[in-house]
PDB file of N, CA and C in Angstrom:
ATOM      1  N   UNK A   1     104.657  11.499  -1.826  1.00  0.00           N
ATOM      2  CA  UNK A   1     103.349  11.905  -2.285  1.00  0.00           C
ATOM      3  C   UNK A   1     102.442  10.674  -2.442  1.00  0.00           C
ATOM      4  N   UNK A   2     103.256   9.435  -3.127  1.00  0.00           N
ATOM      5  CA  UNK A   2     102.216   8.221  -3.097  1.00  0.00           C
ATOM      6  C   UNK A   2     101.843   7.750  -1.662  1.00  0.00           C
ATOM      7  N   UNK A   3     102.353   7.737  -0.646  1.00  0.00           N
ATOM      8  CA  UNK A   3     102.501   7.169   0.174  1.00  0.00           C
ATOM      9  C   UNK A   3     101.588   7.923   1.124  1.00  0.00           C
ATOM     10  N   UNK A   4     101.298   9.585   1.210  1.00  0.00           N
ATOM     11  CA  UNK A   4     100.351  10.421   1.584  1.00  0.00           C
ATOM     12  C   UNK A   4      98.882  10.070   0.691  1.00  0.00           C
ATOM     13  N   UNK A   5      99.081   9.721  -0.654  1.00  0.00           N
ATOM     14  CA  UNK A   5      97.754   9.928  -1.531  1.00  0.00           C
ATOM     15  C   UNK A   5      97.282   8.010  -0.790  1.00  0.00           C
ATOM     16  N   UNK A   6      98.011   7.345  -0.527  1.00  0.00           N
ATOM     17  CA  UNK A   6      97.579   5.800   0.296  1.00  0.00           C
ATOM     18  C   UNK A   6      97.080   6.328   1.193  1.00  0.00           C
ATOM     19  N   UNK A   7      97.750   6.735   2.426  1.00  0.00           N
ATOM     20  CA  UNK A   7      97.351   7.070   3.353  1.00  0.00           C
ATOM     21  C   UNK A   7      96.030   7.532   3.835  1.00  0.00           C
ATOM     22  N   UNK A   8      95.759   8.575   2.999  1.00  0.00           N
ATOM     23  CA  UNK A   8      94.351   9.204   3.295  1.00  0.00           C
ATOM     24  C   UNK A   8      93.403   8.221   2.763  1.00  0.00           C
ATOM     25  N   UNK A   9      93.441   7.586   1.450  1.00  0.00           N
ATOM     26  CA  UNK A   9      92.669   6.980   0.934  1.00  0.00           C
ATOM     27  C   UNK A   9      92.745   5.388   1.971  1.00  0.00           C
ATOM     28  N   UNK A  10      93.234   5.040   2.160  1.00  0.00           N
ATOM     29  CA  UNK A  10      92.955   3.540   3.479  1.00  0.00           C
ATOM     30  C   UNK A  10      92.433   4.301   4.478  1.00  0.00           C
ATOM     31  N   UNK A  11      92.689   5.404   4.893  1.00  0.00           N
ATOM     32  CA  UNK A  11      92.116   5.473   6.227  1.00  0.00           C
ATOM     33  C   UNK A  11      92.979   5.398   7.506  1.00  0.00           C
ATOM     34  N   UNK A  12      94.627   5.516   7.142  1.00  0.00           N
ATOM     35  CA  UNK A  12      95.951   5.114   8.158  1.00  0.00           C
ATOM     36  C   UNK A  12      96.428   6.578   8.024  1.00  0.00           C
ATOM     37  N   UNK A  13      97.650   6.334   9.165  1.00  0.00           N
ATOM     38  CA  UNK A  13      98.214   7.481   9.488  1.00  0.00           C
ATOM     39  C   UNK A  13      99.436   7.543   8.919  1.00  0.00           C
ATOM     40  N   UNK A  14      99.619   6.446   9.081  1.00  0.00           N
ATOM     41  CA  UNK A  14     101.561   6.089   8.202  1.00  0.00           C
ATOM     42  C   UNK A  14     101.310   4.764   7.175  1.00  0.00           C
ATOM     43  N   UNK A  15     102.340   5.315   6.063  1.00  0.00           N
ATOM     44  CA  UNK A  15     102.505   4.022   4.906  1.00  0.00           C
ATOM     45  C   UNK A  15     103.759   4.125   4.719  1.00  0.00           C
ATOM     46  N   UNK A  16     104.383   3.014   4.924  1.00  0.00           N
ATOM     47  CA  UNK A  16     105.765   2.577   4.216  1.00  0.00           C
ATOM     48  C   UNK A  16     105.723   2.687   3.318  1.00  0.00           C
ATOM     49  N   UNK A  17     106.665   2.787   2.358  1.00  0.00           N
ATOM     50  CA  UNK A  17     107.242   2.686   1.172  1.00  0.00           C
ATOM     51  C   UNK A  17     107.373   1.332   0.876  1.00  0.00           C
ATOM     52  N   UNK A  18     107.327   0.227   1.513  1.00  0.00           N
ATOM     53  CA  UNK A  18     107.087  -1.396   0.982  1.00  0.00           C
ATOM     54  C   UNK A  18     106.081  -1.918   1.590  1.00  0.00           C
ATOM     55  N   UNK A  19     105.060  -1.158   2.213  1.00  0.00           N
ATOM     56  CA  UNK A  19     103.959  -1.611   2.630  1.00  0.00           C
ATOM     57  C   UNK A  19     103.149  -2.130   1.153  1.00  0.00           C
ATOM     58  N   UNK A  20     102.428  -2.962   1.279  1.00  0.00           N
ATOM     59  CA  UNK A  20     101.490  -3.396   0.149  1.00  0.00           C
ATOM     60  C   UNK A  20     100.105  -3.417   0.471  1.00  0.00           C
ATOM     61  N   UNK A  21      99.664  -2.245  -0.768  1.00  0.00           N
ATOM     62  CA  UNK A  21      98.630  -1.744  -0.790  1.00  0.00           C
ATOM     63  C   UNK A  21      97.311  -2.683  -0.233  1.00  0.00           C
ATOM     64  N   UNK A  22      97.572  -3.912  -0.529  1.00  0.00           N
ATOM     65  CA  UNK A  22      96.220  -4.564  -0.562  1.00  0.00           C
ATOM     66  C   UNK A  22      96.580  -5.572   0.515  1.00  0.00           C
ATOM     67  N   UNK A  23      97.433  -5.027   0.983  1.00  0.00           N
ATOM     68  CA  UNK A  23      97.620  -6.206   2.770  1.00  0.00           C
ATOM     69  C   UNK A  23      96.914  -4.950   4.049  1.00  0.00           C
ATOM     70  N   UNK A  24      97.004  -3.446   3.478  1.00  0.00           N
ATOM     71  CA  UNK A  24      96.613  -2.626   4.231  1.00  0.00           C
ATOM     72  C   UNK A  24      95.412  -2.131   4.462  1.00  0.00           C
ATOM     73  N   UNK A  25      94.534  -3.136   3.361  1.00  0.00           N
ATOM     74  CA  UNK A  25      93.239  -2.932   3.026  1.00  0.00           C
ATOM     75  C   UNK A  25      92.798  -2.596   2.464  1.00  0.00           C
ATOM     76  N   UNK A  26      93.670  -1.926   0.851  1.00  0.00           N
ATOM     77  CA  UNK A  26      92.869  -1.731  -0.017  1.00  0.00           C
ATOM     78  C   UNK A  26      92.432  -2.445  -1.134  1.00  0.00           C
ATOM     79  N   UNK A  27      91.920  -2.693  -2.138  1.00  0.00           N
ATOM     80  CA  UNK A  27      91.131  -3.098  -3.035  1.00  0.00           C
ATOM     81  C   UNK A  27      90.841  -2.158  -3.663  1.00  0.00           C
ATOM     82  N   UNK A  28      89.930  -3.149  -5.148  1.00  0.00           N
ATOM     83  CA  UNK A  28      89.485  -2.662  -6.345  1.00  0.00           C
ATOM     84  C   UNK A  28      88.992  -1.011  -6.346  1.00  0.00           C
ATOM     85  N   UNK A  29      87.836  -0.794  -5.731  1.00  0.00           N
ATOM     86  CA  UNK A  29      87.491   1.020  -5.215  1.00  0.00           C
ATOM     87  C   UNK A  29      88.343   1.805  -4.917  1.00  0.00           C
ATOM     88  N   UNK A  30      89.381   1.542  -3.832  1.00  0.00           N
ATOM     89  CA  UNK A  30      89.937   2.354  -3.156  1.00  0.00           C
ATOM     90  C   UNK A  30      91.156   2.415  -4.371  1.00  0.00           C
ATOM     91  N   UNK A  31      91.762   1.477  -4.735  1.00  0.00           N
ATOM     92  CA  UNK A  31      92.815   1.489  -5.695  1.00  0.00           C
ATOM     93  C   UNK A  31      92.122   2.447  -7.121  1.00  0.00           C
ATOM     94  N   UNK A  32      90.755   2.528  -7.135  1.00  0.00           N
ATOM     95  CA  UNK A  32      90.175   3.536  -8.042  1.00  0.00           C
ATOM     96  C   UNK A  32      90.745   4.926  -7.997  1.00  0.00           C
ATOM     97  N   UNK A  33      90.477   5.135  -6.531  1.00  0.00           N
ATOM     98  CA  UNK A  33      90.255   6.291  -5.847  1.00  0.00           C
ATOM     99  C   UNK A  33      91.687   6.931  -6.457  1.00  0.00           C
ATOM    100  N   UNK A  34      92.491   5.820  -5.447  1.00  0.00           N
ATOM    101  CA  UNK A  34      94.498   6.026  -5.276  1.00  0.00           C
ATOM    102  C   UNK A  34      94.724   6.442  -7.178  1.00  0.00           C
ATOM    103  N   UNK A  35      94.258   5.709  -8.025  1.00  0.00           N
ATOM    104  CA  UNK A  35      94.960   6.362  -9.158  1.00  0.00           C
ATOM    105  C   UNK A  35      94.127   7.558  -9.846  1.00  0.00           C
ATOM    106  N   UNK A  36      93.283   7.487  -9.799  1.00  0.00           N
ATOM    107  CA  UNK A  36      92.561   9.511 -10.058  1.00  0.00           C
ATOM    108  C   UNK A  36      93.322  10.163  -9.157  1.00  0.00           C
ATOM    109  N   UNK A  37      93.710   9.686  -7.740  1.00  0.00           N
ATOM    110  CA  UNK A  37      94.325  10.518  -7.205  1.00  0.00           C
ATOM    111  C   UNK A  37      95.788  11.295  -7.609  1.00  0.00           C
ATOM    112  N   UNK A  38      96.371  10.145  -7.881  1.00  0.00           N
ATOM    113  CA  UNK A  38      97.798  10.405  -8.742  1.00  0.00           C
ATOM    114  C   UNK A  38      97.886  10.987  -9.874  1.00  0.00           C
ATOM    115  N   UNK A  39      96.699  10.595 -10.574  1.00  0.00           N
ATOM    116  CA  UNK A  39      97.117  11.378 -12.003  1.00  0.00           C
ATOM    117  C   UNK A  39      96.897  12.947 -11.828  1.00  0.00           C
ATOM    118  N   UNK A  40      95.999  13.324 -10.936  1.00  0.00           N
ATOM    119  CA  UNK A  40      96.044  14.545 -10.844  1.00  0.00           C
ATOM    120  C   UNK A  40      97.084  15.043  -9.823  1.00  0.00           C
ATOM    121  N   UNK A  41      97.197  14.347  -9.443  1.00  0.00           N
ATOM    122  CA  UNK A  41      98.935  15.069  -8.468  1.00  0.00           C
ATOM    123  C   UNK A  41     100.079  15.081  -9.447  1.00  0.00           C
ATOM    124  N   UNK A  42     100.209  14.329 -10.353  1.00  0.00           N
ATOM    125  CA  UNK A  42     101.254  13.843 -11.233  1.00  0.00           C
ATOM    126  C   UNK A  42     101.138  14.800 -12.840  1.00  0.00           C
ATOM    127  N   UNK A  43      99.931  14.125 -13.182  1.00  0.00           N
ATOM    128  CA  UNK A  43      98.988  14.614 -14.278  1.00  0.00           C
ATOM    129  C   UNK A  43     100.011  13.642 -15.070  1.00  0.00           C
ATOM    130  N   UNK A  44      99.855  12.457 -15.103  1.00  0.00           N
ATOM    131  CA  UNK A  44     100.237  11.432 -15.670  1.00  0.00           C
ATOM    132  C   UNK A  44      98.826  10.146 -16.119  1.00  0.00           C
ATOM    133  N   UNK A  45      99.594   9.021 -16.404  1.00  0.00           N
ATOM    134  CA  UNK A  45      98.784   8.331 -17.180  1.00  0.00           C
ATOM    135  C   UNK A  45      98.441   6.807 -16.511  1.00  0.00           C
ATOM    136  N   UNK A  46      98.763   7.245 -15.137  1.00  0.00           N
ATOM    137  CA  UNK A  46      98.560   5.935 -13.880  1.00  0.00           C
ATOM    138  C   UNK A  46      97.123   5.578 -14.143  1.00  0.00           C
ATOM    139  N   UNK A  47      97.357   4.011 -14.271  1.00  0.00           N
ATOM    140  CA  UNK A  47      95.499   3.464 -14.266  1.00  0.00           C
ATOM    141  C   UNK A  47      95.867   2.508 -13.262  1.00  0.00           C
ATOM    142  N   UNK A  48      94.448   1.808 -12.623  1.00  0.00           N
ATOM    143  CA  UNK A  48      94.604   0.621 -11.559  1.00  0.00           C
ATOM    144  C   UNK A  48      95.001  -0.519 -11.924  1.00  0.00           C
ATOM    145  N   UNK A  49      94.995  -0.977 -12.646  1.00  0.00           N
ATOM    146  CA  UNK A  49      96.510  -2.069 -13.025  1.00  0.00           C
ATOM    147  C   UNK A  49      97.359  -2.189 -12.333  1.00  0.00           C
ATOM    148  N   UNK A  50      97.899  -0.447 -12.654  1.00  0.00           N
ATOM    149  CA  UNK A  50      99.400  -0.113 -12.110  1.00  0.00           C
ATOM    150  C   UNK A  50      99.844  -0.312 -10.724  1.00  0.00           C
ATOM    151  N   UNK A  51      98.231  -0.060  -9.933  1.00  0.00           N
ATOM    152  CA  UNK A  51      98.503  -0.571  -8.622  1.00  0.00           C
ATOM    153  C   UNK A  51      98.415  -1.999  -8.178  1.00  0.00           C
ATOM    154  N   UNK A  52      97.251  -2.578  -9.244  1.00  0.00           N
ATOM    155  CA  UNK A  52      98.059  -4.308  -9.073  1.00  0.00           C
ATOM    156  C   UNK A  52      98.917  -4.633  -8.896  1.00  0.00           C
ATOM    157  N   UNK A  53      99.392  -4.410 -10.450  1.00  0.00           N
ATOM    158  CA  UNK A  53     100.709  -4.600 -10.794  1.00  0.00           C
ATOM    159  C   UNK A  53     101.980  -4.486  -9.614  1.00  0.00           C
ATOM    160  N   UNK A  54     102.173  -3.227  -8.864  1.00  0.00           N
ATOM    161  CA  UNK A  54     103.344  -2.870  -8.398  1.00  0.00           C
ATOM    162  C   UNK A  54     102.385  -2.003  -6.868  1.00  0.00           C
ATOM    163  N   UNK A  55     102.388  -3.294  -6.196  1.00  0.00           N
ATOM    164  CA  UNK A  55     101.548  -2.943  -4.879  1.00  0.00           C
ATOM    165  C   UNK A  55     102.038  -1.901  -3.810  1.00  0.00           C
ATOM    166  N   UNK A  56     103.316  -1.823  -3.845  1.00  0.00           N
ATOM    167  CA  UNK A  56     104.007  -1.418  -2.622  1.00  0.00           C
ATOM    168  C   UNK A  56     104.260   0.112  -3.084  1.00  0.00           C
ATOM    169  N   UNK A  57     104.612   1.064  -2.297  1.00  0.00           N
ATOM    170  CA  UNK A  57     104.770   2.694  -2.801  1.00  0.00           C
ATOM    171  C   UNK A  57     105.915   2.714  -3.798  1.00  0.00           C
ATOM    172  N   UNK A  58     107.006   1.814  -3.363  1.00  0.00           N
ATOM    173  CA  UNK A  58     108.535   2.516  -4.365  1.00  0.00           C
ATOM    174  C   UNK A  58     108.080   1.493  -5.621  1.00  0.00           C
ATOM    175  N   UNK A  59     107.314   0.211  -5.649  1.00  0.00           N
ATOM    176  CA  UNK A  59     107.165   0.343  -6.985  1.00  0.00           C
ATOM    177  C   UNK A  59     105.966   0.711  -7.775  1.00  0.00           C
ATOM    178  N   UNK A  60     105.135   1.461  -7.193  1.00  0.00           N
ATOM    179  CA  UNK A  60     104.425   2.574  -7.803  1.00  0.00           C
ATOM    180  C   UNK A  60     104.987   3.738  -8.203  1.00  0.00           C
ATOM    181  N   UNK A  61     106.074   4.141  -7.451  1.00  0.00           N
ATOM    182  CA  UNK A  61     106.788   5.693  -7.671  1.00  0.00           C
ATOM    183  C   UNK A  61     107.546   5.007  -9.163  1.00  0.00           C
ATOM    184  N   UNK A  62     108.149   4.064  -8.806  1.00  0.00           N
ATOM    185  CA  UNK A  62     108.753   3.955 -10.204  1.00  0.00           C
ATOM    186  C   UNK A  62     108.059   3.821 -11.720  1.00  0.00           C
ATOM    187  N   UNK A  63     107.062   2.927 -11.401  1.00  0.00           N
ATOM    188  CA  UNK A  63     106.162   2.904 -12.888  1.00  0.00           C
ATOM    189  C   UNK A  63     105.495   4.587 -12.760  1.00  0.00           C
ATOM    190  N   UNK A  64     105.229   5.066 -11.750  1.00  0.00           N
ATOM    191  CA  UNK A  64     104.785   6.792 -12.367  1.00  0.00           C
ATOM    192  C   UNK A  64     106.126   7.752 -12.635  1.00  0.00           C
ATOM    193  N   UNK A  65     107.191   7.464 -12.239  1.00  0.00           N
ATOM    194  CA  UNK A  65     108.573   7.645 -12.984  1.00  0.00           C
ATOM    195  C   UNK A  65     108.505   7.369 -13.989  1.00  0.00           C
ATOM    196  N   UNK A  66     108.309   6.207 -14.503  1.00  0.00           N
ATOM    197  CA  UNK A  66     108.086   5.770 -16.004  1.00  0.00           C
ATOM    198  C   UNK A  66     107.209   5.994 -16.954  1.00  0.00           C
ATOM    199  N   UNK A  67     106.465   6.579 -16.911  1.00  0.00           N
ATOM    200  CA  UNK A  67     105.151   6.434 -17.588  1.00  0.00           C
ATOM    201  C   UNK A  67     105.345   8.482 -17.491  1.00  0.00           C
ATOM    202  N   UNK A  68     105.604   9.182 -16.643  1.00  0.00           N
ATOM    203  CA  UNK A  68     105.868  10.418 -16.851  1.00  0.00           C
ATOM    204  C   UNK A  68     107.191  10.636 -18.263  1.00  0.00           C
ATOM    205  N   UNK A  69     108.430   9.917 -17.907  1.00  0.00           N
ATOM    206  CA  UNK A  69     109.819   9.740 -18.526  1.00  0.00           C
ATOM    207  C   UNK A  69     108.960   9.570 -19.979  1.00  0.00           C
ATOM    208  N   UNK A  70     108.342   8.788 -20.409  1.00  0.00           N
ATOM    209  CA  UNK A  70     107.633   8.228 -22.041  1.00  0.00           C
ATOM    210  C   UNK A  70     106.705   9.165 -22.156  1.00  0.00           C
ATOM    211  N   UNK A  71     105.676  10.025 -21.085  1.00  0.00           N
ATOM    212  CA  UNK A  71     105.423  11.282 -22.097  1.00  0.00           C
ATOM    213  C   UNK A  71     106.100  12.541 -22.182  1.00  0.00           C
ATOM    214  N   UNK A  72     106.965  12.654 -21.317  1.00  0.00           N
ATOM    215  CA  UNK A  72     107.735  13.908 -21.738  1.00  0.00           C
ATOM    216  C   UNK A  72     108.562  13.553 -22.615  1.00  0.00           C
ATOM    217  N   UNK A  73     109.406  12.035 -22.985  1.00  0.00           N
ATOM    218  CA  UNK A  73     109.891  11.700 -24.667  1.00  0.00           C
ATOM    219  C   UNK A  73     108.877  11.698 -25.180  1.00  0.00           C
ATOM    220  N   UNK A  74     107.789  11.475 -25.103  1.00  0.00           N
ATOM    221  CA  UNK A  74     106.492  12.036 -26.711  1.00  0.00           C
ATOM    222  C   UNK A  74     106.307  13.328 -26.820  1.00  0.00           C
ATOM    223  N   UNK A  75     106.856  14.665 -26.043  1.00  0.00           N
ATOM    224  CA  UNK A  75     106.313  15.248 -26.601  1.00  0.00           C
ATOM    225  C   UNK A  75     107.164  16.491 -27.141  1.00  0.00           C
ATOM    226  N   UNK A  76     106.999  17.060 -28.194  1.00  0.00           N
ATOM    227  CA  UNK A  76     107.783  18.315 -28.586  1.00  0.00           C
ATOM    228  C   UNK A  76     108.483  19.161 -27.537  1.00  0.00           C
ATOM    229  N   UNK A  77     109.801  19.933 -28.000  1.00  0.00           N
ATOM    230  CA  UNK A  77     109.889  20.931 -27.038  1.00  0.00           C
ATOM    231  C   UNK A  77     108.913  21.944 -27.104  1.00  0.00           C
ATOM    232  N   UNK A  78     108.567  22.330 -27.917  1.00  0.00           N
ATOM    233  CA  UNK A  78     107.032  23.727 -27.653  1.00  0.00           C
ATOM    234  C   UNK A  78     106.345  22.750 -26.921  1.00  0.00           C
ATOM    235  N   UNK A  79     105.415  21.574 -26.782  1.00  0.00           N
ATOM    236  CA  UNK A  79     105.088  20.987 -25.826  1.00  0.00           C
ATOM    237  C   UNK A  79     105.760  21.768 -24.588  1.00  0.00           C
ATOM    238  N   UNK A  80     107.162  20.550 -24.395  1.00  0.00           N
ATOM    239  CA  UNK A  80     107.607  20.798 -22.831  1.00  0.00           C
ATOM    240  C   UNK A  80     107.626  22.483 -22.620  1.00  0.00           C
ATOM    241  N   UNK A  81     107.580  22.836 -23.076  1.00  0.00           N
ATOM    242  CA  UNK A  81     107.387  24.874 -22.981  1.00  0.00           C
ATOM    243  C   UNK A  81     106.614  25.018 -22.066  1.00  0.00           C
ATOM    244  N   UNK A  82     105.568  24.298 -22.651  1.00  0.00           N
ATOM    245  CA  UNK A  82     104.303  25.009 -22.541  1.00  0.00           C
ATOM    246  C   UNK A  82     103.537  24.204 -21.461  1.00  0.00           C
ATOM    247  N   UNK A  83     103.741  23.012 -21.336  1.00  0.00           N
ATOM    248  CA  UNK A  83     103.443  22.429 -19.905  1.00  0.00           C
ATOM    249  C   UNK A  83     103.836  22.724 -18.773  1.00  0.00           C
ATOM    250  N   UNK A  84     105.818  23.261 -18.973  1.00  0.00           N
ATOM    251  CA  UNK A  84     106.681  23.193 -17.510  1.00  0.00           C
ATOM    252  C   UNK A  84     105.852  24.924 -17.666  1.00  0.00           C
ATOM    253  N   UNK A  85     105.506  25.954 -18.253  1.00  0.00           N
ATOM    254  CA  UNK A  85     104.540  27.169 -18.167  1.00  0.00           C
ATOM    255  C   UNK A  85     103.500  27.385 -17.437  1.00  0.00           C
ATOM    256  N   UNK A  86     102.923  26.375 -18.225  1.00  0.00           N
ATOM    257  CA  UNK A  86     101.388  26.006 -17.183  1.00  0.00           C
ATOM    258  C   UNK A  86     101.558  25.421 -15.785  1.00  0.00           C
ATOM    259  N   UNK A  87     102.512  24.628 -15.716  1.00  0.00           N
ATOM    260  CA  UNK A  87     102.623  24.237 -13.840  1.00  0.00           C
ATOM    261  C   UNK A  87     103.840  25.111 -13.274  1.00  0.00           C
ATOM    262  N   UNK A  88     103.996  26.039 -13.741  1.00  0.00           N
ATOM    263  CA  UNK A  88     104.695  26.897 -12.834  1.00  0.00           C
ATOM    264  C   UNK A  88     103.910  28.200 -12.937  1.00  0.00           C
ATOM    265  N   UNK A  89     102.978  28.223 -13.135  1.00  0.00           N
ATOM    266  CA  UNK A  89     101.602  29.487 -13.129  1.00  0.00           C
ATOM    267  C   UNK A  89     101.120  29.386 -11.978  1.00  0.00           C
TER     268      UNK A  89
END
């Protein structure tokens, strides 16, 4: 999914999984773009940092692995109820 949400947003047809984001041409905007994009695919708490931070797809998948893993430990089970509810509607 990261690697499709790159894709469209550079403007390519294929992205590796160790391709790095900003050797493929993206930057500050487009790395805007890439994490609104994710959080709503994810509905997580990805900001552009994260794509600084961890340029390439598998270590983006992992910090949005991570950062999903720490809010589903924050939140109640009536929470998780009621979220895994709402995305299976």
């Amino acid at each position: 999914m990261i690697a499709s949400i790159w894709s469209v947003a550079l403007g390519i047809d294929q992205v590796g999984v160790e391709d790095n984001f900003f050797e493929l041409g993206g930057h500050s905007l487009r790395a805007t773009v890439v994490a609104s994009r994710i959080r709503q695919a994810f509905d997580c708490a990805v900001q552009v940092r994260h794509i600084f931070e961890n340029p390439t797809v598998s270590a983006l998948a992992v910090t949005v692995e991570q950062l999903l893993i720490d809010e589903i430990a924050a939140m109640s089970g009536d929470e998780i109820d009621l979220s895994l509810h709402l995305h299976l509607q």
